[in-house]
N, C-alpha and C. Protein backbone atom coordinates (compact mmCIF):
# COMPACT_ATOMS: atom_id res chain seq x y z
N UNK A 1 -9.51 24.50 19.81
CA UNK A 1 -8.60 23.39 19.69
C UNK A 1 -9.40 22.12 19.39
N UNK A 2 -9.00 21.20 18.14
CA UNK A 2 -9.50 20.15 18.10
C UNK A 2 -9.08 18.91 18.88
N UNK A 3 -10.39 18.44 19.89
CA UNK A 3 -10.11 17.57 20.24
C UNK A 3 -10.20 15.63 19.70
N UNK A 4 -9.50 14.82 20.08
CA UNK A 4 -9.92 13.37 19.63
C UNK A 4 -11.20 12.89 20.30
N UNK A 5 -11.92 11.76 20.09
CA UNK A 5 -13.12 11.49 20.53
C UNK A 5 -13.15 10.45 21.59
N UNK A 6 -14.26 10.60 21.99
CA UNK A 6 -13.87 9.59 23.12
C UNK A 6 -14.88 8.10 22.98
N UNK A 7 -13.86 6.89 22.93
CA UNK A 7 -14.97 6.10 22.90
C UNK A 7 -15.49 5.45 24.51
N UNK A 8 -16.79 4.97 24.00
CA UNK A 8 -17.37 4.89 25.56
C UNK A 8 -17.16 3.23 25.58
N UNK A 9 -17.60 2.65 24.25
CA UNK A 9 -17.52 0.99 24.08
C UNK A 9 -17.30 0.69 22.60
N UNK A 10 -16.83 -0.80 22.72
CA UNK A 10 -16.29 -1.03 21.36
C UNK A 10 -17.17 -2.56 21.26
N UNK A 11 -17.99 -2.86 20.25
CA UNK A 11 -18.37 -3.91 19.70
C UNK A 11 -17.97 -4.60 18.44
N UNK A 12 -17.46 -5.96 18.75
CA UNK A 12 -16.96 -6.25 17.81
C UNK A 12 -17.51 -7.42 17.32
N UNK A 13 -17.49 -6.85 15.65
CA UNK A 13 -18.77 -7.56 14.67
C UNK A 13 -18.73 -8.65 14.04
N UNK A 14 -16.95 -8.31 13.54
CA UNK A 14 -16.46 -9.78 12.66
C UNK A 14 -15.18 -9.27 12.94
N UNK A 15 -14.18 -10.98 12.97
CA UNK A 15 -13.05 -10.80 13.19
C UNK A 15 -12.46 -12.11 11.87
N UNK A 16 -12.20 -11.45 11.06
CA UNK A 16 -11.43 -12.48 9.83
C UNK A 16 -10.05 -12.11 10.29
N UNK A 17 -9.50 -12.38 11.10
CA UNK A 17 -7.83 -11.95 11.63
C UNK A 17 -7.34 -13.05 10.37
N UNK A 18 -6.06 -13.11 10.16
CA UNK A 18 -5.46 -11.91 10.38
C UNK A 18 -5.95 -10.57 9.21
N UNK A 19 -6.35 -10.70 8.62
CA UNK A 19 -6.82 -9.58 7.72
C UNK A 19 -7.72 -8.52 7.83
N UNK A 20 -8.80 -8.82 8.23
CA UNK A 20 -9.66 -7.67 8.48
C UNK A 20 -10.36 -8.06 10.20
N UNK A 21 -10.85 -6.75 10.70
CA UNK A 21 -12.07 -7.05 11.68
C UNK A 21 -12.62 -5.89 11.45
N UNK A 22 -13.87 -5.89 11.90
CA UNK A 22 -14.71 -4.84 11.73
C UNK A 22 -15.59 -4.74 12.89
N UNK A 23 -15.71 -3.49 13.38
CA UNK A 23 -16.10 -2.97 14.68
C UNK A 23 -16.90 -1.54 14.39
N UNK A 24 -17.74 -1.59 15.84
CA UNK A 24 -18.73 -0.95 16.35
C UNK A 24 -18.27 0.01 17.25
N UNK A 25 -18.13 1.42 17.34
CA UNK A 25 -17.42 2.12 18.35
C UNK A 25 -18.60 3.28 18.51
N UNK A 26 -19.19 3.29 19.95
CA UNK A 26 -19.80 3.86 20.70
C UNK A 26 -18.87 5.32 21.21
N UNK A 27 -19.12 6.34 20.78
CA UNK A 27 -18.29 7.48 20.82
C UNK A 27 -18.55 8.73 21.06
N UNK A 28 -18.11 9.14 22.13
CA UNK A 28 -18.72 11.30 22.60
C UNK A 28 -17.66 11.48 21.64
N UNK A 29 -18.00 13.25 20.65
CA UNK A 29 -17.45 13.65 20.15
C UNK A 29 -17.35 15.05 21.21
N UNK A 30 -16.52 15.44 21.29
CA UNK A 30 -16.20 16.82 21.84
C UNK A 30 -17.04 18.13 22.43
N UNK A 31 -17.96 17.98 21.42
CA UNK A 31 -19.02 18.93 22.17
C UNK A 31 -20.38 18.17 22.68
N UNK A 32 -19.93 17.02 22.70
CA UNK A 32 -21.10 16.17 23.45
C UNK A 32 -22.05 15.46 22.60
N UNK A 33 -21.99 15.42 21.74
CA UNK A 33 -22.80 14.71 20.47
C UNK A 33 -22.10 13.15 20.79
N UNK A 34 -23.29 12.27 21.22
CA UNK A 34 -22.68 10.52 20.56
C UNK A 34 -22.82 10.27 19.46
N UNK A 35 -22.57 9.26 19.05
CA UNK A 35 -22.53 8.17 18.18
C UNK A 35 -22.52 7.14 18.18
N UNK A 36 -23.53 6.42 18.40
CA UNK A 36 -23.80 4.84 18.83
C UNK A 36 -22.81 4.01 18.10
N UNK A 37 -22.99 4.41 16.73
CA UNK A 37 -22.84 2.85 15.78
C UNK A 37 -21.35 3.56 15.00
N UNK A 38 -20.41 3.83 15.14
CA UNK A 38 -19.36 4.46 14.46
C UNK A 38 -18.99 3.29 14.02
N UNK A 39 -18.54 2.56 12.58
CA UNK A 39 -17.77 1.74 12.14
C UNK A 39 -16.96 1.48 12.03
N UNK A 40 -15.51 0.51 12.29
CA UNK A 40 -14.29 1.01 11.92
C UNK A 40 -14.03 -0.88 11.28
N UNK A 41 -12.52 -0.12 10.23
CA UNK A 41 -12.39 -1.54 9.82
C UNK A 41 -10.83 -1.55 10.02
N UNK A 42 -10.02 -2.70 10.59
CA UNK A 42 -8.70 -2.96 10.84
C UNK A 42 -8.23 -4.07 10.27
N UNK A 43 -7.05 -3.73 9.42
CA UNK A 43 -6.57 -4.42 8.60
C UNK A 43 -5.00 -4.21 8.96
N UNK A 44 -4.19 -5.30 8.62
CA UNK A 44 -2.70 -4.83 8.59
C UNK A 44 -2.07 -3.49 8.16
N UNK A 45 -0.86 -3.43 8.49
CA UNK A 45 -0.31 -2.31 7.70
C UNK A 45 0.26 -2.79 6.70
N UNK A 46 0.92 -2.22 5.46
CA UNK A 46 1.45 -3.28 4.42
C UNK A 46 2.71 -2.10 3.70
N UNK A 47 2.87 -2.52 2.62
CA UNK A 47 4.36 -1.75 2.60
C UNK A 47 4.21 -1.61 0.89
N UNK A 48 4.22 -0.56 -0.05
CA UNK A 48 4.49 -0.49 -1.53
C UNK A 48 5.94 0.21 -2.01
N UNK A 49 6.07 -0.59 -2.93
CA UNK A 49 7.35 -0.20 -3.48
C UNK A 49 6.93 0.13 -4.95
N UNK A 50 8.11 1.50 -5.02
CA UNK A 50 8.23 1.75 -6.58
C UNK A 50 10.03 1.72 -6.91
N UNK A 51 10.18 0.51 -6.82
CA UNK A 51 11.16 0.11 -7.76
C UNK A 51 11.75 0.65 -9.32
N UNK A 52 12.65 1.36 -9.23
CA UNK A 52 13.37 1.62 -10.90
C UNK A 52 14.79 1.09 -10.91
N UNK A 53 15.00 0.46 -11.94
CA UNK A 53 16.51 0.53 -12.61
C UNK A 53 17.09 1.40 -12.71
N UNK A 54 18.30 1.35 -13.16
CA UNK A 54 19.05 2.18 -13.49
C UNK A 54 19.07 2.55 -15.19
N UNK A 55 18.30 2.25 -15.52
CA UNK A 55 17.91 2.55 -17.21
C UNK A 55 16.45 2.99 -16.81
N UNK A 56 15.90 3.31 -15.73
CA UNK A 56 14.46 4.31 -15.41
C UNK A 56 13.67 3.19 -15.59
N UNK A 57 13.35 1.89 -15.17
CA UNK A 57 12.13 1.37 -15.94
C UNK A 57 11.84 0.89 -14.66
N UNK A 58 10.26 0.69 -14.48
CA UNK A 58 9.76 0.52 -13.24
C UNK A 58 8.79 -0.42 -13.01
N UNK A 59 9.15 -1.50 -12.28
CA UNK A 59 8.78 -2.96 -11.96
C UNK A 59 7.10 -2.37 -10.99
N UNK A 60 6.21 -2.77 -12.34
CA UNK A 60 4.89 -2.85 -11.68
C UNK A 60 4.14 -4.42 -12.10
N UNK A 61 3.19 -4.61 -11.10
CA UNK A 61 2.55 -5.95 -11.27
C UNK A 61 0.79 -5.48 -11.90
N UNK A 62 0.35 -6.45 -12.54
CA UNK A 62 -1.05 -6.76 -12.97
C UNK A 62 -1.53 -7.72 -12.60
N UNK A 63 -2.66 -8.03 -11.92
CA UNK A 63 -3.29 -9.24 -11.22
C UNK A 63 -4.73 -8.57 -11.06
N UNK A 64 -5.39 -9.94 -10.64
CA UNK A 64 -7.06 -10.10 -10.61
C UNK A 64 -7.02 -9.02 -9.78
N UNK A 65 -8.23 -8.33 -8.98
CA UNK A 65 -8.58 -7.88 -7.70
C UNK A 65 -9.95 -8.21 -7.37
N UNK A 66 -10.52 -9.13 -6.60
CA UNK A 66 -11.46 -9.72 -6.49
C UNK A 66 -12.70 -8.23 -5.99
N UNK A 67 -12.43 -7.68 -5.10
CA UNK A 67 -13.09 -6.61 -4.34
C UNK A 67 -13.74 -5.86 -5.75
N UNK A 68 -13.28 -4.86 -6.51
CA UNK A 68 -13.75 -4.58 -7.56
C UNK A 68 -14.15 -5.10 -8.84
N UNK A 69 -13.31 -6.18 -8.54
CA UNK A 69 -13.85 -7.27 -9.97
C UNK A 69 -13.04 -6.99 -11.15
N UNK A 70 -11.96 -6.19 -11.00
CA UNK A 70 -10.67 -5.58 -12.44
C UNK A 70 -9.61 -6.38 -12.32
N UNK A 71 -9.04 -6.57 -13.47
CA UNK A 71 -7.35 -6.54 -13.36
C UNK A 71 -7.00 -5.31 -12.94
N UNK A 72 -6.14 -5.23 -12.27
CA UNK A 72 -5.45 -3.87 -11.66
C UNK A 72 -3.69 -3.76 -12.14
N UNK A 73 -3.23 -2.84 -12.10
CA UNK A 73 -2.14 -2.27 -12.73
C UNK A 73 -1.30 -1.85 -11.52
N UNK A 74 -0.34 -2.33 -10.55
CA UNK A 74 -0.30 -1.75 -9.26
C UNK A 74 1.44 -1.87 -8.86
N UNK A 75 1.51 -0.80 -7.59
CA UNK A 75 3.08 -1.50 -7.61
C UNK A 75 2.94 -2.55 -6.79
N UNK A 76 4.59 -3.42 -6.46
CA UNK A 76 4.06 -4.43 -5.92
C UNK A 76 4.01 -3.90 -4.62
N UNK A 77 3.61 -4.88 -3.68
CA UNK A 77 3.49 -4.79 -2.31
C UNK A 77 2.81 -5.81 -1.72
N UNK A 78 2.53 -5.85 -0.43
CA UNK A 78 2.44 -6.46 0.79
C UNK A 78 2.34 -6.53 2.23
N UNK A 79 1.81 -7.94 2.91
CA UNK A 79 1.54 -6.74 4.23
C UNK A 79 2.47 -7.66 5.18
N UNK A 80 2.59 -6.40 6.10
CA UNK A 80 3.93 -6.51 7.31
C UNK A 80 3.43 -7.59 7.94
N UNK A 81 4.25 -8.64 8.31
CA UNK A 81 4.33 -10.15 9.46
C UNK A 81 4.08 -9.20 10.33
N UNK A 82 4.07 -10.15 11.51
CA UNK A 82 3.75 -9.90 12.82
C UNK A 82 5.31 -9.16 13.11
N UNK A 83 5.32 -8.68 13.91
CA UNK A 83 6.80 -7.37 14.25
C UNK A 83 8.03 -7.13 13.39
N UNK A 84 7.48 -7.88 12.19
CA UNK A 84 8.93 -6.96 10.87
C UNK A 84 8.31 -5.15 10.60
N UNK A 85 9.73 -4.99 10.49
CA UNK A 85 9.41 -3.40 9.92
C UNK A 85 9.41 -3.32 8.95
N UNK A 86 8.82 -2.22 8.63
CA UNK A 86 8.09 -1.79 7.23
C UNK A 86 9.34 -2.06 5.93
N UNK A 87 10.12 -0.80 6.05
CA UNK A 87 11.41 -1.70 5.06
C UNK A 87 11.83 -3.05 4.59
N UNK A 88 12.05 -3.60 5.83
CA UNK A 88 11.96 -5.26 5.89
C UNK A 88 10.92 -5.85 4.48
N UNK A 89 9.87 -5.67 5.67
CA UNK A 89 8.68 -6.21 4.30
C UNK A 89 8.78 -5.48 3.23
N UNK A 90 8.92 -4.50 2.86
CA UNK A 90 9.31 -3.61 1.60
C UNK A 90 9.84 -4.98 0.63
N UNK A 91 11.06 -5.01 1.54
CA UNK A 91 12.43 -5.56 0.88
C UNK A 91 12.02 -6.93 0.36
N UNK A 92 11.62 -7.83 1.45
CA UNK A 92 10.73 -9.25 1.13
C UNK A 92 9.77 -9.16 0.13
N UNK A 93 9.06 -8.25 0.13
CA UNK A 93 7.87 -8.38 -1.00
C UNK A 93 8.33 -8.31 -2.56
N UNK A 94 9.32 -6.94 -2.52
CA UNK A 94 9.78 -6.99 -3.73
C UNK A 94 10.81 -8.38 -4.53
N UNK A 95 11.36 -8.46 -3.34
CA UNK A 95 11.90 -10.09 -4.17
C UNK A 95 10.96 -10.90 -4.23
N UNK A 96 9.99 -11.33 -3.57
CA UNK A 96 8.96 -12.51 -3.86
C UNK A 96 8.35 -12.51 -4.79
N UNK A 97 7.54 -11.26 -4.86
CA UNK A 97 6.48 -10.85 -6.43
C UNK A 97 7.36 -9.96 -7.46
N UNK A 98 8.79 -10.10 -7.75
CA UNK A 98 9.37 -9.65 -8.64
C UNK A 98 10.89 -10.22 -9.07
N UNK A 99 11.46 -10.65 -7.98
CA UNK A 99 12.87 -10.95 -8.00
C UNK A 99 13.87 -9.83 -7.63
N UNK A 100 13.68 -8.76 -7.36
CA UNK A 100 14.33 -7.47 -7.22
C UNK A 100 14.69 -7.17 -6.40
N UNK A 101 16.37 -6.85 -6.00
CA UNK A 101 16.49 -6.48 -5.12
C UNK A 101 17.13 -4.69 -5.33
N UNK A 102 17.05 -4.17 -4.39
CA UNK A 102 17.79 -2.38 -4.50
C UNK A 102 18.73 -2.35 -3.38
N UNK A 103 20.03 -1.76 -3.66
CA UNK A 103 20.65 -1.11 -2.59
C UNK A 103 20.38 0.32 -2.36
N UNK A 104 19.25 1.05 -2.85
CA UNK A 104 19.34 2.10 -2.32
C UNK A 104 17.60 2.75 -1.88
N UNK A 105 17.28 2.62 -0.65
CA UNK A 105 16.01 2.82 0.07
C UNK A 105 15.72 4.42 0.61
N UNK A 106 14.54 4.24 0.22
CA UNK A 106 14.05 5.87 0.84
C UNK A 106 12.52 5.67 1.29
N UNK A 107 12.04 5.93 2.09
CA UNK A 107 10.85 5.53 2.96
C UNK A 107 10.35 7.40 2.44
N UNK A 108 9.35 6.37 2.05
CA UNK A 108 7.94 8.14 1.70
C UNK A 108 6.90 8.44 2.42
N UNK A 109 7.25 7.74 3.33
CA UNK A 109 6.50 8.12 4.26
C UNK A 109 5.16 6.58 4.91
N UNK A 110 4.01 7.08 5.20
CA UNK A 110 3.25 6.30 5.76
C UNK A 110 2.16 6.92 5.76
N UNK A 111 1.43 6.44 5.24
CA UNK A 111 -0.16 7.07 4.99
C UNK A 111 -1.17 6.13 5.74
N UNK A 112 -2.29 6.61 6.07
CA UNK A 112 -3.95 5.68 6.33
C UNK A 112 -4.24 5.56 4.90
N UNK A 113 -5.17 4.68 4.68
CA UNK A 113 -6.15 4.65 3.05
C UNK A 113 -7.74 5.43 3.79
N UNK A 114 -7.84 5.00 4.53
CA UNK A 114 -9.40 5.66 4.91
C UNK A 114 -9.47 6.61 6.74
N UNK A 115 -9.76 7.64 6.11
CA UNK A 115 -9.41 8.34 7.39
C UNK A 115 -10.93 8.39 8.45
N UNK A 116 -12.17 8.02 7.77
CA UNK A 116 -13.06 7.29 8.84
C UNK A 116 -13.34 5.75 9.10
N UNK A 117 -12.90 5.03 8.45
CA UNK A 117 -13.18 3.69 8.43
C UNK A 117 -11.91 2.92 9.47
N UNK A 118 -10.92 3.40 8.97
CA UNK A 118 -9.37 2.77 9.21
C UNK A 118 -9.04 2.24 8.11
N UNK A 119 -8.69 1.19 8.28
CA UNK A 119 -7.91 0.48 6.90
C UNK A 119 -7.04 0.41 6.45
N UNK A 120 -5.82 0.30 7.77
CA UNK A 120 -4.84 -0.29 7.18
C UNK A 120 -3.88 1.29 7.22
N UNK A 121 -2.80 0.79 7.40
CA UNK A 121 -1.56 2.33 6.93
C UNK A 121 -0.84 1.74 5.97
N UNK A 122 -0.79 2.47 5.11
CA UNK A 122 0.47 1.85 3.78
C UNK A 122 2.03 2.67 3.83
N UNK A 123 2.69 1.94 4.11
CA UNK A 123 4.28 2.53 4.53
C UNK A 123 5.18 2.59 2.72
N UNK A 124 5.42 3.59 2.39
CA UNK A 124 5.67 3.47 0.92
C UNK A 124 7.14 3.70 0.89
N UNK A 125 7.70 3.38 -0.18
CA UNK A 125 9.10 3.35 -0.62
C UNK A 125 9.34 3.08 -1.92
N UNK A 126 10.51 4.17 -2.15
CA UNK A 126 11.65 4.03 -3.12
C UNK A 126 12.60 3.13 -3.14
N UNK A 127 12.57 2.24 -4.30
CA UNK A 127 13.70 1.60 -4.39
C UNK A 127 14.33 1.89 -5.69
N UNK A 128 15.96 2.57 -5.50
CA UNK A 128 16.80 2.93 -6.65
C UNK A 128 17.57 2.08 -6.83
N UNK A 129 17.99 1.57 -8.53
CA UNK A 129 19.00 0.63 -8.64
C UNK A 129 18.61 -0.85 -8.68
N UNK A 130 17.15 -0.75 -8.77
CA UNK A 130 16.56 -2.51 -8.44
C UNK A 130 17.13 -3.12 -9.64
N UNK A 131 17.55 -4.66 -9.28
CA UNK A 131 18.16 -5.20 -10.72
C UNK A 131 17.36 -6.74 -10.08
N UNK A 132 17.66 -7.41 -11.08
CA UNK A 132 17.01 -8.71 -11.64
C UNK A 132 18.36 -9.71 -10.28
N UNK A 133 17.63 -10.49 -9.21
CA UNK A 133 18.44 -11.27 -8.89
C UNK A 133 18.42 -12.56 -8.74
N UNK A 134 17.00 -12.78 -9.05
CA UNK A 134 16.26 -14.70 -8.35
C UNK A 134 14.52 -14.53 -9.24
N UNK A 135 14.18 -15.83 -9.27
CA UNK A 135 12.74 -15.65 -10.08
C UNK A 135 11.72 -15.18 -9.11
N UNK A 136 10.76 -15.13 -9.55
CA UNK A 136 9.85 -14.40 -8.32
C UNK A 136 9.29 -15.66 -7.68
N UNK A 137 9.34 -15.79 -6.23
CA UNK A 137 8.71 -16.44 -5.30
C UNK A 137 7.24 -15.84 -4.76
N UNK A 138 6.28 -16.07 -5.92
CA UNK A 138 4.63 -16.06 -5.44
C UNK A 138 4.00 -16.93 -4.46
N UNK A 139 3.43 -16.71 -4.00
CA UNK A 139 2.21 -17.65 -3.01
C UNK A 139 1.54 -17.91 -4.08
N UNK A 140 0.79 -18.97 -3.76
CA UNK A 140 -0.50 -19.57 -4.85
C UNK A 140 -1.22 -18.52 -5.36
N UNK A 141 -1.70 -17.75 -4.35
CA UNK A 141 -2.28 -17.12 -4.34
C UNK A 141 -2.19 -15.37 -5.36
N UNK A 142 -1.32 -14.92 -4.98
CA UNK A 142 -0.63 -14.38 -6.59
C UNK A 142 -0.07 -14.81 -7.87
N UNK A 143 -1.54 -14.19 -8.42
CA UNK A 143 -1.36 -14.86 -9.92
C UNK A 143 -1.29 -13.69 -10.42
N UNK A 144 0.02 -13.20 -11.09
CA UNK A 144 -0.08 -11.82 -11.52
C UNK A 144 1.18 -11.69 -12.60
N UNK A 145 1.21 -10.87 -13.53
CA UNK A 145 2.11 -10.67 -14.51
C UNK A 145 2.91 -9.27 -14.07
N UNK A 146 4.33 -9.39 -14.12
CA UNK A 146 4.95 -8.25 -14.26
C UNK A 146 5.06 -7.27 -15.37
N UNK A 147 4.92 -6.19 -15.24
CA UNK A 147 6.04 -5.23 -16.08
C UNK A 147 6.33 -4.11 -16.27
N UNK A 148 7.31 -3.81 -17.36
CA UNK A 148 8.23 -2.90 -17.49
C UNK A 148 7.92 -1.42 -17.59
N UNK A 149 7.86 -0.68 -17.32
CA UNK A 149 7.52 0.50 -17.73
C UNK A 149 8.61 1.82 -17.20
N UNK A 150 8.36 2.35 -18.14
CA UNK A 150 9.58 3.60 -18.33
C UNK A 150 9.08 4.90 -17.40
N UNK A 151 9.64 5.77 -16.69
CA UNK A 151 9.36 6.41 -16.19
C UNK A 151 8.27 7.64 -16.89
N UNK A 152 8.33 7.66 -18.20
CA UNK A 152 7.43 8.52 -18.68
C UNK A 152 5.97 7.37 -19.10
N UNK A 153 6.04 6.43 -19.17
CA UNK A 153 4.79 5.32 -18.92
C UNK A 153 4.61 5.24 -17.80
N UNK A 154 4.95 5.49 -17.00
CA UNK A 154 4.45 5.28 -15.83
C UNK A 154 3.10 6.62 -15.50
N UNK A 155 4.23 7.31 -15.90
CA UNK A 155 3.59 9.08 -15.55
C UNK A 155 2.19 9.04 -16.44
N UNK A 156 2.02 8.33 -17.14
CA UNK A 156 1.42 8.47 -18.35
C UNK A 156 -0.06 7.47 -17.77
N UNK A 157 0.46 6.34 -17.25
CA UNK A 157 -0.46 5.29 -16.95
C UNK A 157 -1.08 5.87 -15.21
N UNK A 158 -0.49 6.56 -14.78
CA UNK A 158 -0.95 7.29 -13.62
C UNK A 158 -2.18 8.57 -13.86
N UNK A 159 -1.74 9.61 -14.51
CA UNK A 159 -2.30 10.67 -14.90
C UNK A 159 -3.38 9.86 -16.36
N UNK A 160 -3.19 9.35 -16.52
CA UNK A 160 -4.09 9.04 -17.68
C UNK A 160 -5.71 7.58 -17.22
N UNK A 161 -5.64 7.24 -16.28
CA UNK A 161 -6.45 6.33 -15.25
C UNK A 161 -6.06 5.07 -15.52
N UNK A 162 -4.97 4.70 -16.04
CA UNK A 162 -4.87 3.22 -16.66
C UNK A 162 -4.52 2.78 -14.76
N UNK A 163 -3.73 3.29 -13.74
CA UNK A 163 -3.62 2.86 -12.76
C UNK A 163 -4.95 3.26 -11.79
N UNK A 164 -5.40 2.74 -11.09
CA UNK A 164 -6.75 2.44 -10.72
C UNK A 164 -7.33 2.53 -9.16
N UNK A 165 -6.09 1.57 -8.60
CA UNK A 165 -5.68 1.54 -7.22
C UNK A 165 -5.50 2.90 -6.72
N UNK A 166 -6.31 3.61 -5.57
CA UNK A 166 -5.84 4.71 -4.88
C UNK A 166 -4.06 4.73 -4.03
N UNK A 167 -3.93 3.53 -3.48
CA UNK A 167 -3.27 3.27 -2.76
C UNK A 167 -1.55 3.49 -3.73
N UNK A 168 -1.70 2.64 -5.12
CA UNK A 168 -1.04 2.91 -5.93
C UNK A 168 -0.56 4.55 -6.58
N UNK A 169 -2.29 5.23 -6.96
CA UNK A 169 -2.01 6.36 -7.42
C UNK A 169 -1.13 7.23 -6.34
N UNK A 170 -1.52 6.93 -4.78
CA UNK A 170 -0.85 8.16 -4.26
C UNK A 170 0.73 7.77 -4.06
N UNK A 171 1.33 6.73 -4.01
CA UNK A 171 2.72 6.28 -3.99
C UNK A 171 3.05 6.45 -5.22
N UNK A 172 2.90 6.63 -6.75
CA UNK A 172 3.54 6.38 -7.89
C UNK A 172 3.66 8.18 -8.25
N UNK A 173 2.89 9.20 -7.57
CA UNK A 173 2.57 10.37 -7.25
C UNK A 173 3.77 10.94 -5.93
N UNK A 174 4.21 10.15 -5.03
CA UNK A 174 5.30 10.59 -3.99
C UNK A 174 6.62 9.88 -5.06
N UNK A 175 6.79 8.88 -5.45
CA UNK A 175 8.29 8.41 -5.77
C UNK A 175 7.97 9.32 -6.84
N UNK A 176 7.31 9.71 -7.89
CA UNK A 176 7.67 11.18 -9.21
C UNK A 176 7.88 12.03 -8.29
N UNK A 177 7.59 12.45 -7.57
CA UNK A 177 8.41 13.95 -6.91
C UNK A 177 9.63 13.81 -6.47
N UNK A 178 9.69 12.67 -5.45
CA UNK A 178 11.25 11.97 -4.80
C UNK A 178 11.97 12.14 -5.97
N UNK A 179 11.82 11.39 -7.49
CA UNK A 179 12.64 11.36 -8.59
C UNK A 179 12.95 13.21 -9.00
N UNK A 180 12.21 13.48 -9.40
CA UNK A 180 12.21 14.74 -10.10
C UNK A 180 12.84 15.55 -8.94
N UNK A 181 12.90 15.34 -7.94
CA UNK A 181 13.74 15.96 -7.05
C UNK A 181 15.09 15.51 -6.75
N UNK A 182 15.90 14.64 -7.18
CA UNK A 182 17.03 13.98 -8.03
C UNK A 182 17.48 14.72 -9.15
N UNK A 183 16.82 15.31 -9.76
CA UNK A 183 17.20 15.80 -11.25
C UNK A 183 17.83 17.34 -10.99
């Protein structure tokens, strides 16, 4: 039976709250092996949407990404306030960085991005029926262009590397099955 590990102490290295901290975890693993220096990094949880119309076309954003140094190709998203739920922020993000709203929600679940580091859980969702309702309300700080793409561009810009983002590839990879499981 696999057991979880045990930590003995936690040192903590840097704290950029609200966004990241990064820590030191002193840890017995199960059959008695430590690990002094285990790393971990904690970041919010945040929420992606793959938004389609009802004519199939699917509201993705392009913006800088400083970390890799690319424009990136991504859906939109965002990270959860302090005690909103995931939907919630779903719902907020997509009107801010798009104008869009959907009446019809399906939660795909909730993933980690890094299963030794941490980093964050990304809570993903379908939104069917998104239509055009208000201009997009950005922060300064998103500087990013929308657009359109058809469900077979999408498939296309996924499987073909034009989308880049892991976090992206594995949500644009759950809403094509959710869809194709519609059909």
């Amino acid at each position: 039976m696999l057991l979880p590990w045990q930590v003995l102490s936690t040192q903590n290295l840097l704290d950029g709250s609200p966004w990241l901290r990064v820590s030191a975890d002193h840890v017995r693993l199960p059959n008695g092996v430590e690990i002094p220096d285990f790393y971990r990094i904690t970041m919010p949880d945040w929420a992606q949407i793959f938004a389609v119309t009802e004519q199939e076309q699917v509201a993705l954003i392009e913006h800088y990404k400083h970390g890799p140094g690319v424009l990136s190709l991504e859906l939109p998203a965002g990270y959860l306030e302090s005690g909103e739920a995931p939907e919630s922020a779903a719902r907020r993000e997509l009107l801010e960085e798009t104008g869009l709203e959907a009446p019809d929600w399906q939660s795909l679940g909730r993933y980690f991005m890094d299963g030794n580091r941490g980093c964050g859980t990304s809570h993903i969702f379908l939104a069917r029926r998104a239509r055009v309702v208000a201009e997009p309300q950005r922060e300064a700080t998103e500087i990013m262009t929308q657009h359109w793409l058809s469900l077979a561009e999408v498939r296309a810009a996924w499987l073909g590397g034009r989308i880049q983002n892991m976090g992206t590839i594995g949500a644009v990879g759950l809403a094509l099955a959710a869809l194709e499981g519609d059909r």
